[in-house]
Structure formats: C-alpha cells, structure tokens
C-alpha atoms as a PDB file:
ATOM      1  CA  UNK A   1     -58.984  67.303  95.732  1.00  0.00           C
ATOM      2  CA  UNK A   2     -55.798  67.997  97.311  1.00  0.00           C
ATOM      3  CA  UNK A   3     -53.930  66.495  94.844  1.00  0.00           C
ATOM      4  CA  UNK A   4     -55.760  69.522  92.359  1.00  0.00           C
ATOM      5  CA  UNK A   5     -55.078  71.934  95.124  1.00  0.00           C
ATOM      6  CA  UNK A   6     -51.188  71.002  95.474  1.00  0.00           C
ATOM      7  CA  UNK A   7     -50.920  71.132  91.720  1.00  0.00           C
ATOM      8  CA  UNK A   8     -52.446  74.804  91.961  1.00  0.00           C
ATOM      9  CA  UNK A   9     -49.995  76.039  94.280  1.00  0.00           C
ATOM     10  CA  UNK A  10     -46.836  74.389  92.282  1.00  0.00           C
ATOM     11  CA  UNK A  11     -48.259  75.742  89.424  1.00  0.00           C
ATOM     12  CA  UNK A  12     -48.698  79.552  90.824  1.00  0.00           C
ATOM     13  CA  UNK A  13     -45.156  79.507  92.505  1.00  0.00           C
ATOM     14  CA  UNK A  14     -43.647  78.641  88.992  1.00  0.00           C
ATOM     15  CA  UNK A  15     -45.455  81.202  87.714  1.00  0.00           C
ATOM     16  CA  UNK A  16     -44.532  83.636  90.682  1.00  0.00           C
ATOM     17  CA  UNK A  17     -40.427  82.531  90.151  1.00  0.00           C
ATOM     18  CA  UNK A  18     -40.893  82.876  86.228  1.00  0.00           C
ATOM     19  CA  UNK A  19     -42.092  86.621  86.527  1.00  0.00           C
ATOM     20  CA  UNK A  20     -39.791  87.802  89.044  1.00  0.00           C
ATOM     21  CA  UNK A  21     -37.065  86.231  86.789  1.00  0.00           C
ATOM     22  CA  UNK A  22     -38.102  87.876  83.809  1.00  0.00           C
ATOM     23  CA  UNK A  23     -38.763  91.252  85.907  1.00  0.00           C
ATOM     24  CA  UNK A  24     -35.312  90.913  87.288  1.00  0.00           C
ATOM     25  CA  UNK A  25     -34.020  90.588  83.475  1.00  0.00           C
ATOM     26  CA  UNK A  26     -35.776  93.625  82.417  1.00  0.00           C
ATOM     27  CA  UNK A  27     -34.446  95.847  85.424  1.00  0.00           C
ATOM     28  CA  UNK A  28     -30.887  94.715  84.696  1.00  0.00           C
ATOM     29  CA  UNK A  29     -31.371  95.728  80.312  1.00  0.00           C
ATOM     30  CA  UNK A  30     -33.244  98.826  81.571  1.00  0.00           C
ATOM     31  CA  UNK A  31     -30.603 100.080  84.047  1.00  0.00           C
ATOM     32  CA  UNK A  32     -27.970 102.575  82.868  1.00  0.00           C
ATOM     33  CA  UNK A  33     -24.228 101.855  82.251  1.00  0.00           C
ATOM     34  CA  UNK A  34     -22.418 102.722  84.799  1.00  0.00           C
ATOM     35  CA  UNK A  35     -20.015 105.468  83.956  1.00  0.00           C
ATOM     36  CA  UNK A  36     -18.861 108.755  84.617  1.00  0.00           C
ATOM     37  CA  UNK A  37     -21.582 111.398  85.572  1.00  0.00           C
ATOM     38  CA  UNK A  38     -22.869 113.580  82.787  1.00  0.00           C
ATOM     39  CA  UNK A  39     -25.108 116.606  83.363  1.00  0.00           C
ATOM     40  CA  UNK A  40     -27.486 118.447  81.403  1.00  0.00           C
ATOM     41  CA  UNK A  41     -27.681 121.895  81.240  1.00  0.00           C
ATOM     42  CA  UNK A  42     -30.991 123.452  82.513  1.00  0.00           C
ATOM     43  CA  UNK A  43     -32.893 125.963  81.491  1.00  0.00           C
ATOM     44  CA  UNK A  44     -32.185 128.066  84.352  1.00  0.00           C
ATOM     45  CA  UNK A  45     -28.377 128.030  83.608  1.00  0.00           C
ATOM     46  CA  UNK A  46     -26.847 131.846  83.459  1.00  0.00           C
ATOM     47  CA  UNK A  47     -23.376 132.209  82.964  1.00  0.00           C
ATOM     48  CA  UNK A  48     -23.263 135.397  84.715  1.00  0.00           C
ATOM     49  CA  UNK A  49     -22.278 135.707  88.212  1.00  0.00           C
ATOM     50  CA  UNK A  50     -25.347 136.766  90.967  1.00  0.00           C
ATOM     51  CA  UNK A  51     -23.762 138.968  93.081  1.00  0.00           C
ATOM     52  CA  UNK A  52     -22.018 141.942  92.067  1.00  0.00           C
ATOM     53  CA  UNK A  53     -19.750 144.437  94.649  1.00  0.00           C
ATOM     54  CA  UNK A  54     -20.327 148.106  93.173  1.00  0.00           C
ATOM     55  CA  UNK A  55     -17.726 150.625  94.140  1.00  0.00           C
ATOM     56  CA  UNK A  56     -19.359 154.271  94.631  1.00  0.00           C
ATOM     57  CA  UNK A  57     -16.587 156.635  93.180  1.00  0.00           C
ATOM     58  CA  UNK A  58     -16.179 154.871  89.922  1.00  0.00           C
ATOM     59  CA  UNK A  59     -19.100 153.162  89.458  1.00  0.00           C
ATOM     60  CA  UNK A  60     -17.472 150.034  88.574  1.00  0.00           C
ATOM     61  CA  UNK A  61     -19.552 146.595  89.115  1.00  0.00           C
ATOM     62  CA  UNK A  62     -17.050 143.674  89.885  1.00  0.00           C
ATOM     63  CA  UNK A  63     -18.690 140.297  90.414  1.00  0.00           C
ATOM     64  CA  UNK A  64     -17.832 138.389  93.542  1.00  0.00           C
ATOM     65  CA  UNK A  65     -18.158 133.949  93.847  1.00  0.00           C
ATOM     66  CA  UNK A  66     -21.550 132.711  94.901  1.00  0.00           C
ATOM     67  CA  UNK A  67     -22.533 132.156  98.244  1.00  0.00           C
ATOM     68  CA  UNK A  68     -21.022 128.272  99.566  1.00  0.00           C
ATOM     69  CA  UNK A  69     -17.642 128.895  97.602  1.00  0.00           C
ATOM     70  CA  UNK A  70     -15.240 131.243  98.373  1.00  0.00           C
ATOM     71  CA  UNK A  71     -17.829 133.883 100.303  1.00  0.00           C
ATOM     72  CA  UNK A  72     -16.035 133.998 103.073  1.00  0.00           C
ATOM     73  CA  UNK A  73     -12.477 134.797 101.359  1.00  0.00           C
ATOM     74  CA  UNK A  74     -14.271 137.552  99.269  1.00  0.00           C
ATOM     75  CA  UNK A  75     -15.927 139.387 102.224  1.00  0.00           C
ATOM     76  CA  UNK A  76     -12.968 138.964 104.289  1.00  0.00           C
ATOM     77  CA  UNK A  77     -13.600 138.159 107.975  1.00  0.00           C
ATOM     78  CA  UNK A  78     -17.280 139.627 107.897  1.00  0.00           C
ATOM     79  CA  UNK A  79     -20.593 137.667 107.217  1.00  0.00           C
ATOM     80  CA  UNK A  80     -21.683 137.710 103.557  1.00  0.00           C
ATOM     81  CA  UNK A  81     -25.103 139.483 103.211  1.00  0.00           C
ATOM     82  CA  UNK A  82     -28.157 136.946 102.834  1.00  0.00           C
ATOM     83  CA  UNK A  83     -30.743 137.493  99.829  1.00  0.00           C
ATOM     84  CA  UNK A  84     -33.499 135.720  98.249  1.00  0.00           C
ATOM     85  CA  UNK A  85     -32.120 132.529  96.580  1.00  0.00           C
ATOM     86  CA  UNK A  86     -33.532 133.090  93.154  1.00  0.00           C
ATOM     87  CA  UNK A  87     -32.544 136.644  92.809  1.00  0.00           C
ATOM     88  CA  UNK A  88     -28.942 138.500  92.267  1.00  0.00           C
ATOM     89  CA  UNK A  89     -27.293 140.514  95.077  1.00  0.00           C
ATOM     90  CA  UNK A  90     -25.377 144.045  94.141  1.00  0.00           C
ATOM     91  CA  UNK A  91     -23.418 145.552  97.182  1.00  0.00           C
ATOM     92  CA  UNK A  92     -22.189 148.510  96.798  1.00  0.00           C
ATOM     93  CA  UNK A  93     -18.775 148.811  98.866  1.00  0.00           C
ATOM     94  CA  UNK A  94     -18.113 152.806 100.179  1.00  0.00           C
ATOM     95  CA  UNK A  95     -15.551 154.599 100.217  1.00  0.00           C
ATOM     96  CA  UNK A  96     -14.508 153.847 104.415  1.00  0.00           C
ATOM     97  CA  UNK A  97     -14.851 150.260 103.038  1.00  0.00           C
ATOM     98  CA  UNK A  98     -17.891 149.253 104.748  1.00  0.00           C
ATOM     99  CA  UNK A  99     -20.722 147.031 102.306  1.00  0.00           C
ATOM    100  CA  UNK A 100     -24.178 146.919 101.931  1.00  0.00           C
ATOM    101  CA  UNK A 101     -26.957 145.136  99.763  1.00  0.00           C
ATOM    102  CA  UNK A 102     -28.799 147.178  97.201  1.00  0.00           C
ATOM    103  CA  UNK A 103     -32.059 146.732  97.618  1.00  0.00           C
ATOM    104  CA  UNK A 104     -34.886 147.512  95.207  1.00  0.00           C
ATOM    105  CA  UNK A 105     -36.888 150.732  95.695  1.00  0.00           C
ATOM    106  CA  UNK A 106     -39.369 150.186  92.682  1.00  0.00           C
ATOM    107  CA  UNK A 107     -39.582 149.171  89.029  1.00  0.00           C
ATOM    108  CA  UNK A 108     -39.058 151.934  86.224  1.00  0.00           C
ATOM    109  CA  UNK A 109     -40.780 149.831  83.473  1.00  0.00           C
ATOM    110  CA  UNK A 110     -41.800 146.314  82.752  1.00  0.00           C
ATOM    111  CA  UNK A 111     -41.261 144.887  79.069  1.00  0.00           C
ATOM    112  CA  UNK A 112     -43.764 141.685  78.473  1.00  0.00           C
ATOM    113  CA  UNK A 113     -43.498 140.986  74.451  1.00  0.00           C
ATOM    114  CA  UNK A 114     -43.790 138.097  72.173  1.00  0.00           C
ATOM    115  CA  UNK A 115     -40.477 137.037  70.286  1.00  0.00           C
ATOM    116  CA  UNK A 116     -40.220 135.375  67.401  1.00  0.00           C
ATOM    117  CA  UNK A 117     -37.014 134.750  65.170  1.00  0.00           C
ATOM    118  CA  UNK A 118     -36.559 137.680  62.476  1.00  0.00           C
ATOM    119  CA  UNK A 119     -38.796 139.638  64.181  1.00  0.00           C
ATOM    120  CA  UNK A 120     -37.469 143.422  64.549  1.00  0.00           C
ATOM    121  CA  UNK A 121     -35.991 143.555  68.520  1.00  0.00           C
ATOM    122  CA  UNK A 122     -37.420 145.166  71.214  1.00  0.00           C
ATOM    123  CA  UNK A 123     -35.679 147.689  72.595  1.00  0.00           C
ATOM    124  CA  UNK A 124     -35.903 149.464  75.857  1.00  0.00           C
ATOM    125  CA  UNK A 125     -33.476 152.385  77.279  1.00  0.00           C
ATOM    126  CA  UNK A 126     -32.327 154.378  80.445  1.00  0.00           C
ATOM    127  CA  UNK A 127     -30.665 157.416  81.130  1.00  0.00           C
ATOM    128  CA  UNK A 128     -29.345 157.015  84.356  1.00  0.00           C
ATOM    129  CA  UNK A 129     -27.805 159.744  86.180  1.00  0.00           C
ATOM    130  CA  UNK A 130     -24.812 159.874  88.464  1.00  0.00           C
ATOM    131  CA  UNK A 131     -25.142 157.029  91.487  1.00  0.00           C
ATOM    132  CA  UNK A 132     -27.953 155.830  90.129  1.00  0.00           C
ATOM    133  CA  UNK A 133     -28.262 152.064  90.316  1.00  0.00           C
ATOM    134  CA  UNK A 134     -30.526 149.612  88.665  1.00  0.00           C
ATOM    135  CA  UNK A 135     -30.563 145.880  87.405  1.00  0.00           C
ATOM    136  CA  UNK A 136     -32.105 144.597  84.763  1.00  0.00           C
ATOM    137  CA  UNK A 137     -34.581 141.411  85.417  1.00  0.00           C
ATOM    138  CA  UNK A 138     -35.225 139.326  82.219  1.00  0.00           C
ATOM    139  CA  UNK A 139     -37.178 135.806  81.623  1.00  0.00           C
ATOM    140  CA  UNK A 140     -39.405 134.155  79.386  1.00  0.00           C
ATOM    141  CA  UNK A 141     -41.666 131.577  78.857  1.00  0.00           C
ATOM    142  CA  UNK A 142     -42.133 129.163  75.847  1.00  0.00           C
ATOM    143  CA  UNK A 143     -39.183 126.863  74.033  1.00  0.00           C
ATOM    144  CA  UNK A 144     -37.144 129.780  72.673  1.00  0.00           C
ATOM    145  CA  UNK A 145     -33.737 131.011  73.533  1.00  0.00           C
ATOM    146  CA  UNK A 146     -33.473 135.428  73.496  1.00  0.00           C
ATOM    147  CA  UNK A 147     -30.431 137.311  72.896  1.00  0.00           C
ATOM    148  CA  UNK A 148     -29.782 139.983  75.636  1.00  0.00           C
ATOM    149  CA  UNK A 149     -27.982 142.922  74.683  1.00  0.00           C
ATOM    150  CA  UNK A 150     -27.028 146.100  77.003  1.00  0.00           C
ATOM    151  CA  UNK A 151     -24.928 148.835  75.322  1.00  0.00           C
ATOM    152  CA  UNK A 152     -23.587 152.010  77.279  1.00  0.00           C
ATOM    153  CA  UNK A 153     -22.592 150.567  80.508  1.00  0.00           C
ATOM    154  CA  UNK A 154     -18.718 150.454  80.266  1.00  0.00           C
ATOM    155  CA  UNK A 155     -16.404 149.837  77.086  1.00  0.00           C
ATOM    156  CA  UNK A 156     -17.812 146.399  76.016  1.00  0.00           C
ATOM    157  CA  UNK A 157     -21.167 145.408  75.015  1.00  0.00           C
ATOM    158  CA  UNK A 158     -23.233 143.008  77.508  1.00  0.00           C
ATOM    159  CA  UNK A 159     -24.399 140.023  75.340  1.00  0.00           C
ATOM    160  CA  UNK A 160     -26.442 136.840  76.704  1.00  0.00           C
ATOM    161  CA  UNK A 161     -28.320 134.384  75.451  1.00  0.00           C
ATOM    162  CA  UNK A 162     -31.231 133.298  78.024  1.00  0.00           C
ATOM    163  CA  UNK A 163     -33.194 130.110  77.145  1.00  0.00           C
ATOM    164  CA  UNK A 164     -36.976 130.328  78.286  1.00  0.00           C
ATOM    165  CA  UNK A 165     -37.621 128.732  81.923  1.00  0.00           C
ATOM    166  CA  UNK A 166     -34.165 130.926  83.154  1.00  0.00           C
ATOM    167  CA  UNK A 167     -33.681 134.274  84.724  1.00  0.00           C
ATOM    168  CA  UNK A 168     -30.832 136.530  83.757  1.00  0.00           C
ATOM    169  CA  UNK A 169     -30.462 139.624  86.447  1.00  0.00           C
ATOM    170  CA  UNK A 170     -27.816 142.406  84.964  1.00  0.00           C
ATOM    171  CA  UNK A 171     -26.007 145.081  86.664  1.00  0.00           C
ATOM    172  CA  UNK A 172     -26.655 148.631  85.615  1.00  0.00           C
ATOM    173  CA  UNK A 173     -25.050 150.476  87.997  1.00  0.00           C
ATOM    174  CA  UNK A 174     -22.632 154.147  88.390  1.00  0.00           C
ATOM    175  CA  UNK A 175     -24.778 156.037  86.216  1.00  0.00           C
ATOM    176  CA  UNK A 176     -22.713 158.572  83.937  1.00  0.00           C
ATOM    177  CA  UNK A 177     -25.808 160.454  82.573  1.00  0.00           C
ATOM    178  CA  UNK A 178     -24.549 158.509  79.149  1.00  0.00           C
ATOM    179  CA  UNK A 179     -28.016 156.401  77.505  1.00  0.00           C
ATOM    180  CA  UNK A 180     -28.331 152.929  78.587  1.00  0.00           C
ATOM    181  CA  UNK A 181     -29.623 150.848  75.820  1.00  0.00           C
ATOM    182  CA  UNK A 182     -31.424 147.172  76.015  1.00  0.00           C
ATOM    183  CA  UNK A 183     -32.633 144.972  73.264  1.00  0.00           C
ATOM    184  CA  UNK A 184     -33.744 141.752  73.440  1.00  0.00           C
ATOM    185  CA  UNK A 185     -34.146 139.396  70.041  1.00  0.00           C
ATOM    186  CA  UNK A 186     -35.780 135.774  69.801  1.00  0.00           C
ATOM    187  CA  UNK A 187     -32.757 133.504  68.573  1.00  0.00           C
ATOM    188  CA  UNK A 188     -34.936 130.589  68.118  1.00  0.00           C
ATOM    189  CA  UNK A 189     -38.479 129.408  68.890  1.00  0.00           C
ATOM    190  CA  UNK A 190     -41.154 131.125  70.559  1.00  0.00           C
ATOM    191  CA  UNK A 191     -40.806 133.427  73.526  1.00  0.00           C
ATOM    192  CA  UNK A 192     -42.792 135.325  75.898  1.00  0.00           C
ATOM    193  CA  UNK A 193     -40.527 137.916  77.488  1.00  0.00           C
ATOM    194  CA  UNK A 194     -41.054 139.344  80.737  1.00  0.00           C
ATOM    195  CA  UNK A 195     -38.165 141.878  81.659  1.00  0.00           C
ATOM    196  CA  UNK A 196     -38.005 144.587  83.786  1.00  0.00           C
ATOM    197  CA  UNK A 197     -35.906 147.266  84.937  1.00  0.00           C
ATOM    198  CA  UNK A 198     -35.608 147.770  89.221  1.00  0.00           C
ATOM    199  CA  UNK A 199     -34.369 150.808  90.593  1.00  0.00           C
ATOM    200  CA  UNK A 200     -31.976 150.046  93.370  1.00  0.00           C
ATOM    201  CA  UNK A 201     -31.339 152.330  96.332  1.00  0.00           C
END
C-alpha cells in the first residue's frame, strides 16, 4: 500500500510540473512583444483646447494649455482657477487685467435628436447680444461619429467631428448681435445627440 501511495504522489507531481510547464509556455506565446508604446485614441478625445481666456472689449476667445502643463506660465504668478474635471473653463480677463471663471447661469435650450448618415442636419441658432457669453455642450451616445459645425462666431467656421462616448464644449462668447448658427450631422453610424447651449455669466 505504500508502494501505491508513493506511486500516487510521483505521479501527481509530474502532472503538477507538466501543467505549470505548459502554463508557463502559454504565458510566454500570449505575452506581447515588447516594443515601443502605442496608444489608442478614445472616444473621449477632443482636439479642442478646455479652457478658453475671453477678453471683454473685443470679445475674442483665445485658448490657454490645460491645467498640469504650462498653467502656471499662462496665468503668470497667480493660481490657475479650479473647475470640474470633465467640463471646459472660459475666463474672461478685464480690462485692469484681473481673471475670472465664467460660470453657468442656466441653459437656453437642450437639443436631444437621433442622427443617422444622410439624414437632413439639425440645426439650432442664437442671437447673442453684446457681452453675452455662452458655450455650447455636445455628446452622444451610440457607435457614430457627428460633425459639429458653428458659423457666425469670428471669420472662420468651427468644424469638429465628435465620436459618441466624447464631449466637445465650444466657446460662444463677445456677442455682436450677428446670428449664431449650429448644426450637427451624423458622419457615420448611429447617434443619439444630447447638446445644449449654457448661458454663462
């Protein structure tokens, strides 16, 4: 009997050695190549910048690096005005040269559609008077990408594209009494939009 019961155990710890050989072999073919580092781009990507100084006598929006960069260069030898992490920050600099954040007073209309590609746009508009100050909130849901387009704010055009699962926050600011227009178009797939236009004070 303990020649059976020896034989057991031999035979279990060549069974125990044989599987963690063969799981070693798998973990090494499994493992990824070593190499450089290669992102992905997520869907929460914007390529415009979140915070935005504002000068008061022209109106002008100028956007300023993100917090962690060059902040501190930007906003000179004062402390660089915190905000929510997921949303934009507009600061409107006045004419003595002193800053604050905009913040929102309320929201002048909310745009929740379903996009489709070759679908006629959906189009929203503003007339904003002199000083008046506003940013534009836009996301969706589903596995499309939408076009973003703002006409009448300066000389050029504002064009985005926003794939669904991102935020893109725009700038409308230094009203001019001219019409603000915004249309948003499904590029490709599906999207449920959900924009929305804040009135900042």
């Amino acid at each position: 009997m303990a020649s059976e019961e020896r034989d057991g155990w031999a035979l279990l710890a060549g069974l125990t050695v044989l599987a963690l050989l063969l799981g070693s072999a798998w973990w090494r073919s499994a493992a990824p190549e070593p190499g450089p580092a290669t992102s992905a781009v997520s869907a929460s990507v914007d390529l415009t910048p979140r915070n935005w100084w504002v000068d008061p006598s022209t109106g002008e929006a100028r956007p300023v690096p993100r917090a962690g960069r060059d902040a501190g260069a930007s906003f000179g030898p004062r402390r660089a005005p915190r905000a929510e992490p997921d949303r934009s920050v507009v600061i409107q600099v006045e004419d003595d040269g002193t800053t604050r954040v905009l913040q929102m007073s309320h929201v002048v209309w909310r745009e929740r559609s379903r996009l489709t590609p070759g679908a006629p746009p959906v189009v929203r508009q503003v007339r904003p008077t002199r000083g008046d100050h506003y940013r534009l909130s836009v996301s969706c849901a589903g596995d499309g990408v939408v076009a973003v387009l703002v006409s009448g704010v300066g000389d050029d055009e504002f064009r985005r594209a926003l794939r669904c699962g991102g935020q893109l926050d725009v700038p409308v600011v230094g009203g001019r009494g001219e019409l603000v227009q915004m249309r948003f178009v499904a590029i490709r797939g599906r999207a449920e939009l959900d924009a929305r236009l804040e009135a900042l004070y």
